[in-house]
PDB file of N, CA and C in Angstrom:
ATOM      1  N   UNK A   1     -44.189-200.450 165.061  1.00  0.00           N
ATOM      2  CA  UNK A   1     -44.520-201.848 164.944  1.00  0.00           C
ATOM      3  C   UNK A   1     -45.601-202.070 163.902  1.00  0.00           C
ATOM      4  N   UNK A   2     -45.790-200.566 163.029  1.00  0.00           N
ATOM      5  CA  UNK A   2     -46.936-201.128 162.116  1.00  0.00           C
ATOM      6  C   UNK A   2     -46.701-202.016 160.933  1.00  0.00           C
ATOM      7  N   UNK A   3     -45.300-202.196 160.556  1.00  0.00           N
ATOM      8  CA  UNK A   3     -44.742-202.858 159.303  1.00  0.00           C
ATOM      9  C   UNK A   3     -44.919-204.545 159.968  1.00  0.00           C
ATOM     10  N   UNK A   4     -45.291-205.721 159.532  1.00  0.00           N
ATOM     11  CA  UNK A   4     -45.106-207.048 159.415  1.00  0.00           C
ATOM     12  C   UNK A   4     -43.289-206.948 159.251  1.00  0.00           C
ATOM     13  N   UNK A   5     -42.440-206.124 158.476  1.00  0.00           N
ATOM     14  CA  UNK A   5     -41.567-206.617 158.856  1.00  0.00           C
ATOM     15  C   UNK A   5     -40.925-206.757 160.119  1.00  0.00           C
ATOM     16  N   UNK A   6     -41.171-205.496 160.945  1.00  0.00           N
ATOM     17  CA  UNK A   6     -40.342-205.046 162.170  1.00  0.00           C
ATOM     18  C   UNK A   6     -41.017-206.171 162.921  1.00  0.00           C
ATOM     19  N   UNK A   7     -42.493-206.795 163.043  1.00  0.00           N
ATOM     20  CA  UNK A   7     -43.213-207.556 163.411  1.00  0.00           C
ATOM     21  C   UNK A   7     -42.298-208.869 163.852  1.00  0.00           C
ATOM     22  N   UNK A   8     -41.624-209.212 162.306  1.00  0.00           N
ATOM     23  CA  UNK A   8     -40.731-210.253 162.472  1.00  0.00           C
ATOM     24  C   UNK A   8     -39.442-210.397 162.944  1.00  0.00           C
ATOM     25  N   UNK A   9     -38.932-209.073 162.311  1.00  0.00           N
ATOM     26  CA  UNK A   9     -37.609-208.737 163.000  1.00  0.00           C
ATOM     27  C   UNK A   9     -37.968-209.097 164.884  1.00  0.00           C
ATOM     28  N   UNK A  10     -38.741-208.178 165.315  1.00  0.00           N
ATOM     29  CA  UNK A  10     -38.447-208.484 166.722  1.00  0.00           C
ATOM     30  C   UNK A  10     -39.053-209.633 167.657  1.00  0.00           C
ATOM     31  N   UNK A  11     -40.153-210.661 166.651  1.00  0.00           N
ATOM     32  CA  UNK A  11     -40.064-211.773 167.020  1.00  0.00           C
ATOM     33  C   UNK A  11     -38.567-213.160 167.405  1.00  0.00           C
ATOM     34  N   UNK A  12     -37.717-212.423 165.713  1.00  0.00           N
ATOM     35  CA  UNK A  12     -36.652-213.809 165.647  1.00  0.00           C
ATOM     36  C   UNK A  12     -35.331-212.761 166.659  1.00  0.00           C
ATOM     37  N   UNK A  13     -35.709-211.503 167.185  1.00  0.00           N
ATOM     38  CA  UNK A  13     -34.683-211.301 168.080  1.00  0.00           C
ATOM     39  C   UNK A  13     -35.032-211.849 169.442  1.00  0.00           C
ATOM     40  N   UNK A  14     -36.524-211.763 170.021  1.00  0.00           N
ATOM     41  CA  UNK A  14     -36.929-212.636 170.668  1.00  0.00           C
ATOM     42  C   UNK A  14     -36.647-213.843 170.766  1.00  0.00           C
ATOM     43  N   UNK A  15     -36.342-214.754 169.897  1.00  0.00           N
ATOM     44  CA  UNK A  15     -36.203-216.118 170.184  1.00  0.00           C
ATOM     45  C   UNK A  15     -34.770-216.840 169.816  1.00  0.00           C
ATOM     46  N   UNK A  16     -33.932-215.634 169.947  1.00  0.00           N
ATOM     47  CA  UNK A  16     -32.630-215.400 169.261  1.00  0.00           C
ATOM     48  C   UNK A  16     -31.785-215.877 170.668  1.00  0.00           C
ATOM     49  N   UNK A  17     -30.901-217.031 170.544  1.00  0.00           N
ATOM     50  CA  UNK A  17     -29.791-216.600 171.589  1.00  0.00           C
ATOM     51  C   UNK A  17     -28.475-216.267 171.683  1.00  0.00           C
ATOM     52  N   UNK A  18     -28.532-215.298 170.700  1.00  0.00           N
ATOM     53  CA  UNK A  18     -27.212-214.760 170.743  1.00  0.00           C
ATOM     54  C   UNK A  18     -27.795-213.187 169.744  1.00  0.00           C
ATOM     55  N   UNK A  19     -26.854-212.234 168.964  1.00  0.00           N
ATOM     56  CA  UNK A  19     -27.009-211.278 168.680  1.00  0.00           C
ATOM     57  C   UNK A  19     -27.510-211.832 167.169  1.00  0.00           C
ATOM     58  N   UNK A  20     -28.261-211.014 166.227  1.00  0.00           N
ATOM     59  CA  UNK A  20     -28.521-211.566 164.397  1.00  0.00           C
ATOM     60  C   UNK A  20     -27.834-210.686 163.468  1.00  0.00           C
ATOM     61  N   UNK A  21     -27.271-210.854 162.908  1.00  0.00           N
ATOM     62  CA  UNK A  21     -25.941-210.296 161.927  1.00  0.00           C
ATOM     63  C   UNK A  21     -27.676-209.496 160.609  1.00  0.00           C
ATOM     64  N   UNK A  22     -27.522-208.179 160.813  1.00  0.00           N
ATOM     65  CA  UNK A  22     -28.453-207.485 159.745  1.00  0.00           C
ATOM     66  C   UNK A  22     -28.816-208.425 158.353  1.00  0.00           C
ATOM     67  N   UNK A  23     -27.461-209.164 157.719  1.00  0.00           N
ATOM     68  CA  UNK A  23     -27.626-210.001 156.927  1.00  0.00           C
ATOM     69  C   UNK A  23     -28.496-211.407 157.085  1.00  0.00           C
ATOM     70  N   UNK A  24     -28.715-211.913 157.962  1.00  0.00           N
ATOM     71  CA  UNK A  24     -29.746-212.579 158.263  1.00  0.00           C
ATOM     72  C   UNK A  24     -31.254-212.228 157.825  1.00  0.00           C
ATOM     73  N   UNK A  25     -31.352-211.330 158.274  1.00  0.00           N
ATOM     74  CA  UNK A  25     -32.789-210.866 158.364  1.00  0.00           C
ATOM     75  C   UNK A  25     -32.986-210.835 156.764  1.00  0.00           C
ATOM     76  N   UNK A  26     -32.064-210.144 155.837  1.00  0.00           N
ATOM     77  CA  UNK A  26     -32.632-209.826 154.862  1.00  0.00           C
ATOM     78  C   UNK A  26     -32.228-211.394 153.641  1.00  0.00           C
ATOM     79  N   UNK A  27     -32.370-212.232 154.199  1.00  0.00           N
ATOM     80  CA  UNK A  27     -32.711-213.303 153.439  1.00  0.00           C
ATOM     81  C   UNK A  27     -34.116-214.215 154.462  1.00  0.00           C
ATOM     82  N   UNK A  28     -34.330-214.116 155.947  1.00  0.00           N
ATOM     83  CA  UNK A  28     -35.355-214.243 156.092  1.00  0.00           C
ATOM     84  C   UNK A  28     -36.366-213.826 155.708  1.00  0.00           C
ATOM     85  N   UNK A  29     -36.523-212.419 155.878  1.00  0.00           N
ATOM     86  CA  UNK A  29     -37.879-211.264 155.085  1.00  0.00           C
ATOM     87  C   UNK A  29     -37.883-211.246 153.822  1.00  0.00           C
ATOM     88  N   UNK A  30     -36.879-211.970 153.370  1.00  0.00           N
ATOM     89  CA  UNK A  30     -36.998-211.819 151.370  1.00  0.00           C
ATOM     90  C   UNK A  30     -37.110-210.261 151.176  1.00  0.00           C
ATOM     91  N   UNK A  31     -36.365-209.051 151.895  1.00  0.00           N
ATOM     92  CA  UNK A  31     -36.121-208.102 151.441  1.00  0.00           C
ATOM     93  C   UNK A  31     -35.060-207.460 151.450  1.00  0.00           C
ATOM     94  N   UNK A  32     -34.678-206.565 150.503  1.00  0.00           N
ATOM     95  CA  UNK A  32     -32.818-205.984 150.300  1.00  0.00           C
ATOM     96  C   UNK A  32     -32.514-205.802 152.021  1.00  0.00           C
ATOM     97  N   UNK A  33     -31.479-205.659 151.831  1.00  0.00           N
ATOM     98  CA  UNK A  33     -30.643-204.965 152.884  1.00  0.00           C
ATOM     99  C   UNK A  33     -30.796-203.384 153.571  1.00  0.00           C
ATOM    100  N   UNK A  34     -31.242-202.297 152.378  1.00  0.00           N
ATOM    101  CA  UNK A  34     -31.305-201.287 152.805  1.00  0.00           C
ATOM    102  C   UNK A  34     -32.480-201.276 153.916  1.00  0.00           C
ATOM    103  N   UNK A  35     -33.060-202.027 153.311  1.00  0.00           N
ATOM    104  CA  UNK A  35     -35.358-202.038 153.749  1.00  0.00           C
ATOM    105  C   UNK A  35     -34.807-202.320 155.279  1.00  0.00           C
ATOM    106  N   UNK A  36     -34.454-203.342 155.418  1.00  0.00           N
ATOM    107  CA  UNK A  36     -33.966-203.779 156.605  1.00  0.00           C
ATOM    108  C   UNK A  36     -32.968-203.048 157.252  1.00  0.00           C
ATOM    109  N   UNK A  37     -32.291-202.383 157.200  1.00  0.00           N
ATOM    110  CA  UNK A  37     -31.510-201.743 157.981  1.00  0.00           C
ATOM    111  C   UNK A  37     -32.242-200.132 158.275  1.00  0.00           C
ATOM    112  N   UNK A  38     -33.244-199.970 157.562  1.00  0.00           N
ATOM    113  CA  UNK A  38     -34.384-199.064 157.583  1.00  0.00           C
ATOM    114  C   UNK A  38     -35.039-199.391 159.163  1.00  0.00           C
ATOM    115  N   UNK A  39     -36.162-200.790 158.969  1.00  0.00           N
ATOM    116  CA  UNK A  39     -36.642-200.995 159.899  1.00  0.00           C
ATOM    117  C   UNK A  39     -35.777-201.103 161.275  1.00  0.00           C
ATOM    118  N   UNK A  40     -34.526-201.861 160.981  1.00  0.00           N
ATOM    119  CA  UNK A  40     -33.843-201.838 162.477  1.00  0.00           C
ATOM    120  C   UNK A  40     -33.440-200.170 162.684  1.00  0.00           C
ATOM    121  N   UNK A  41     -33.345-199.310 162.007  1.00  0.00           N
ATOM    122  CA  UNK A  41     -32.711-198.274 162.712  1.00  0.00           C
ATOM    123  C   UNK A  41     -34.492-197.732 163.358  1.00  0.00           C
ATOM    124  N   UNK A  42     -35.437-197.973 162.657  1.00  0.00           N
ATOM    125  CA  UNK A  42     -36.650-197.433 163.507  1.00  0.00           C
ATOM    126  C   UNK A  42     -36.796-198.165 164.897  1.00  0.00           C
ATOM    127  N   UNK A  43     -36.550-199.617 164.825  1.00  0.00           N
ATOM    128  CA  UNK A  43     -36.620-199.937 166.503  1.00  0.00           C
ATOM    129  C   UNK A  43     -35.410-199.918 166.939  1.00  0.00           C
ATOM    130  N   UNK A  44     -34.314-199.311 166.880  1.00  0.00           N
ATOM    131  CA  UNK A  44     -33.376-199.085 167.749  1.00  0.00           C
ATOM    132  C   UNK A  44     -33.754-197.952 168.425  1.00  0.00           C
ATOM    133  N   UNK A  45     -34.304-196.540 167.313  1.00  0.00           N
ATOM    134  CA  UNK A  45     -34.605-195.440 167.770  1.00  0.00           C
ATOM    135  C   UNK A  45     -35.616-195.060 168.874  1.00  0.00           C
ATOM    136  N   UNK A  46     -36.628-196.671 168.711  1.00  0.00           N
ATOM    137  CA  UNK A  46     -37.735-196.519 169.748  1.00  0.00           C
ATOM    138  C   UNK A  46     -37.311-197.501 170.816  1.00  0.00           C
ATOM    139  N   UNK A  47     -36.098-197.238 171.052  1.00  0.00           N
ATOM    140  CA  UNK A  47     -35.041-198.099 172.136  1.00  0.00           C
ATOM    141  C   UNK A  47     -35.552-199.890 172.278  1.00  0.00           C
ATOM    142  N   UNK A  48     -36.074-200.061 170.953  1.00  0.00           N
ATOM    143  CA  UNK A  48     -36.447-201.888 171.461  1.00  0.00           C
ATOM    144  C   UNK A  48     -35.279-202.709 170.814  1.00  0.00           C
ATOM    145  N   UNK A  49     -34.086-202.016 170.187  1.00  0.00           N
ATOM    146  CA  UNK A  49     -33.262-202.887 169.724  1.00  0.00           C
ATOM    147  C   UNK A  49     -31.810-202.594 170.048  1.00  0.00           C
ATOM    148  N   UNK A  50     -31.033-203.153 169.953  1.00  0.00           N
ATOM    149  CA  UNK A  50     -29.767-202.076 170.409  1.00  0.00           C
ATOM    150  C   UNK A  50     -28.698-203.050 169.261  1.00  0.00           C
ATOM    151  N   UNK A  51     -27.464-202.706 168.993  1.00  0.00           N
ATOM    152  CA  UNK A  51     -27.025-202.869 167.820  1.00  0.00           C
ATOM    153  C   UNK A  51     -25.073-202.880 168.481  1.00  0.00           C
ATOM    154  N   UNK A  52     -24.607-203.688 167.463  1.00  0.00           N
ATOM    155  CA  UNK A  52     -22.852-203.764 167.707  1.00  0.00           C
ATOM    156  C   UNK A  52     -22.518-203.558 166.397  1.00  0.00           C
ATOM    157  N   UNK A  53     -21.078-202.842 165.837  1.00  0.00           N
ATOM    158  CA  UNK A  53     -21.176-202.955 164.904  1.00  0.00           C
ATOM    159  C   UNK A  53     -19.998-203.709 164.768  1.00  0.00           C
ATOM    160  N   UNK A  54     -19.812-205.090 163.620  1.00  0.00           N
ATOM    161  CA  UNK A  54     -18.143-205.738 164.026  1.00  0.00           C
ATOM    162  C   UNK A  54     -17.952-205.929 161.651  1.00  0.00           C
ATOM    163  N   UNK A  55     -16.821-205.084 161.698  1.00  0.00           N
ATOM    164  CA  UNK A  55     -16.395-204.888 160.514  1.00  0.00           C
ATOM    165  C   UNK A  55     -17.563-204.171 159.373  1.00  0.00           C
ATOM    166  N   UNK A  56     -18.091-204.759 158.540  1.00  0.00           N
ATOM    167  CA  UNK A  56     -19.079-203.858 157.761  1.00  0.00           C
ATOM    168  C   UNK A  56     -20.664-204.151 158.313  1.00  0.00           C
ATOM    169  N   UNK A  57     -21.063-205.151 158.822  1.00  0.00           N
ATOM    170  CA  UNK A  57     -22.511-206.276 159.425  1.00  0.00           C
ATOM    171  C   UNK A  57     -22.386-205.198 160.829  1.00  0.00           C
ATOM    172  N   UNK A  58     -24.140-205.128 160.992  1.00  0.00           N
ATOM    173  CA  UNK A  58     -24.170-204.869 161.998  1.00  0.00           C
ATOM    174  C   UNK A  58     -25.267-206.161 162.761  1.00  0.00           C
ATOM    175  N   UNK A  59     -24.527-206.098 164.121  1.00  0.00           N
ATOM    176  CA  UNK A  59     -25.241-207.330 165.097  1.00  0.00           C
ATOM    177  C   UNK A  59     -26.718-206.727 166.124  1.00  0.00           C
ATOM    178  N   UNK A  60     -27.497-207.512 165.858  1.00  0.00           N
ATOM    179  CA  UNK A  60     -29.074-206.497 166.340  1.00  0.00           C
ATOM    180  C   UNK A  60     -29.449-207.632 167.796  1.00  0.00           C
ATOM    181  N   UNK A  61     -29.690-207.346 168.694  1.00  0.00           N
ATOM    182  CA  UNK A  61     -30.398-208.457 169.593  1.00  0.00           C
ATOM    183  C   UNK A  61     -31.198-207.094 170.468  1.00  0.00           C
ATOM    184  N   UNK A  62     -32.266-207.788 171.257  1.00  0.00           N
ATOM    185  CA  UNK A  62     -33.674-207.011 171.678  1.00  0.00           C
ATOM    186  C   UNK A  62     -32.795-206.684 173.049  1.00  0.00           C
ATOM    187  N   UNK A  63     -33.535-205.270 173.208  1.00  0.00           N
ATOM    188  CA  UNK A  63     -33.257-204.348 174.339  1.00  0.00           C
ATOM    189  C   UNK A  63     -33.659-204.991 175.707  1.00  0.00           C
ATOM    190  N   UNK A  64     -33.017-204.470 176.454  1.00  0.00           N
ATOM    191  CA  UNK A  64     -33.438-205.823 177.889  1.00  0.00           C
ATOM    192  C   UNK A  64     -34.785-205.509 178.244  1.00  0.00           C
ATOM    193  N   UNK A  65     -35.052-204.044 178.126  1.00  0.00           N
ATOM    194  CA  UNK A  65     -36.218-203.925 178.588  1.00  0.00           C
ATOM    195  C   UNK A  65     -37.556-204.273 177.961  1.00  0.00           C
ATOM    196  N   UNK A  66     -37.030-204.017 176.555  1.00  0.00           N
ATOM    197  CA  UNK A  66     -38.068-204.363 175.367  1.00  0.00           C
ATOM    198  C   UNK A  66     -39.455-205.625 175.402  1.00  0.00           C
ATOM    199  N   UNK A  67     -38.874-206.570 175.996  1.00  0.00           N
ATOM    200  CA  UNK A  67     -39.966-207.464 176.567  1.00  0.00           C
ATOM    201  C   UNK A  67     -41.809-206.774 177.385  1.00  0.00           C
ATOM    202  N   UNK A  68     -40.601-206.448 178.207  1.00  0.00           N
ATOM    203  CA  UNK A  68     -42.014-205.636 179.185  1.00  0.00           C
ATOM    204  C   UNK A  68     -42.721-204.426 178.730  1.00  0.00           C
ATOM    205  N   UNK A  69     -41.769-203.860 177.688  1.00  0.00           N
ATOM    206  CA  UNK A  69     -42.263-202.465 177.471  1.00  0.00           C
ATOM    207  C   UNK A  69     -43.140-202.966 175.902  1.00  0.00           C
ATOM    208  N   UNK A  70     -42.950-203.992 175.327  1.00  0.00           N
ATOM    209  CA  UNK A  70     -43.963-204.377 174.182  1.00  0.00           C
ATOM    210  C   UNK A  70     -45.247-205.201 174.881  1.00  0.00           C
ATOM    211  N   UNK A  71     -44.878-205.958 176.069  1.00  0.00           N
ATOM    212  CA  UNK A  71     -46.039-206.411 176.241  1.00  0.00           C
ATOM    213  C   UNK A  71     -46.898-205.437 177.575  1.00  0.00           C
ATOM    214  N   UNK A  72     -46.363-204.435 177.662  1.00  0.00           N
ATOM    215  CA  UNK A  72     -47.176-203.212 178.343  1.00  0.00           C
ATOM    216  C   UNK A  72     -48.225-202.934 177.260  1.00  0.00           C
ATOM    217  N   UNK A  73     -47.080-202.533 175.831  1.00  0.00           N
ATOM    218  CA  UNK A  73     -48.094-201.690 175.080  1.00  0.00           C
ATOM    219  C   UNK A  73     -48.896-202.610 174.904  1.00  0.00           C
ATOM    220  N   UNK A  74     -49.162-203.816 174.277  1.00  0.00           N
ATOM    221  CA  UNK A  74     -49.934-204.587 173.699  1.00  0.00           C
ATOM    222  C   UNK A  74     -50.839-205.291 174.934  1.00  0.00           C
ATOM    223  N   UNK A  75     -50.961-205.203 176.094  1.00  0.00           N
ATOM    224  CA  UNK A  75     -52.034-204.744 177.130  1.00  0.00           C
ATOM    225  C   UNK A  75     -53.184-203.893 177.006  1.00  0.00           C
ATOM    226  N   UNK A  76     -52.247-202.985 177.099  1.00  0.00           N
ATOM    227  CA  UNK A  76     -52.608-201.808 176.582  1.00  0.00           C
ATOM    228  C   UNK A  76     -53.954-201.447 175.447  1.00  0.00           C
ATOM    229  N   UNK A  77     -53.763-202.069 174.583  1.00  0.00           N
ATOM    230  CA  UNK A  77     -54.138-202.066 173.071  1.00  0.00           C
ATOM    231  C   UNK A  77     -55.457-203.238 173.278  1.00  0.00           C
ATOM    232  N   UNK A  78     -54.940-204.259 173.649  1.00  0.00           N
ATOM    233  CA  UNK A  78     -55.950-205.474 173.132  1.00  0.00           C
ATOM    234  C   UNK A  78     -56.847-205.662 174.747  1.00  0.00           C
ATOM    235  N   UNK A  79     -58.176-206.135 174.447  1.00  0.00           N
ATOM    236  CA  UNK A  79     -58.778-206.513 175.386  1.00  0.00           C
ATOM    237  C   UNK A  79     -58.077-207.672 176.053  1.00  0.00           C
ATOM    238  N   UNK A  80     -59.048-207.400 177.507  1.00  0.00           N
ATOM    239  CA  UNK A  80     -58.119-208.214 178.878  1.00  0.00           C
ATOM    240  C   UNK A  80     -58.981-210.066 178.775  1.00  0.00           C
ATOM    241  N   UNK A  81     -60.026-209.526 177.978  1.00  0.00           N
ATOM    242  CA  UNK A  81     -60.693-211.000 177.464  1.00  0.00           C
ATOM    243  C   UNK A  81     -60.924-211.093 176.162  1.00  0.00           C
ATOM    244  N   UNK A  82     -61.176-211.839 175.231  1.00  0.00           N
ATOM    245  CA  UNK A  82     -61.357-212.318 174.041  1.00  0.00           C
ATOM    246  C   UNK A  82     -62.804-213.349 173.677  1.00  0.00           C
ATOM    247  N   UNK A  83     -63.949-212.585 173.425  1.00  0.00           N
ATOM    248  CA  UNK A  83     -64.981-213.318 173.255  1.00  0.00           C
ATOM    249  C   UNK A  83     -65.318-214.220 171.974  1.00  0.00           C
ATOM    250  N   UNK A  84     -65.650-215.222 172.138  1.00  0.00           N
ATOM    251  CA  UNK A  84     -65.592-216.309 171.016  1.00  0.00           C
ATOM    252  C   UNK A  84     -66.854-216.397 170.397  1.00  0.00           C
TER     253      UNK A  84
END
């Protein structure tokens, strides 16, 4: 999750209701296709994405569990208060 892209990728799968065709992304992120099919194969591998493939496009939507297991880590990580 250290790239801003994957950042975004798994925000707009988050708020996605249905699956996002790889080609999407890489006119959202303003980056090629390969870059992006880079980052999705890293969060598939860290099981937060899971993938269909239908003719040459592959379809990306967030792992069921992926919710709880990103906002474990990011518990985890950030303080339980925020001083102003």
């Amino acid at each position: 999750m250290a790239d801003p892209a994957r950042l975004t990728i798994l925000a707009t799968l988050a708020r996605a209701e249905h699956e996002v065709c790889v080609c999407d992304f890489t006119s959202g992120l303003d980056v090629n296709q390969p870059t992006v099919s880079h980052h999705l194969r890293l969060l598939k591998e860290a099981g937060l994405v899971t993938s269909v493939r239908r003719g040459t496009w592959g379809y990306y939507s967030l792992a069921a569990d992926a919710r709880d297991r990103l906002e474990a880590a990011l518990t985890s990580i950030l303080p339980m208060k925020v001083l102003a």
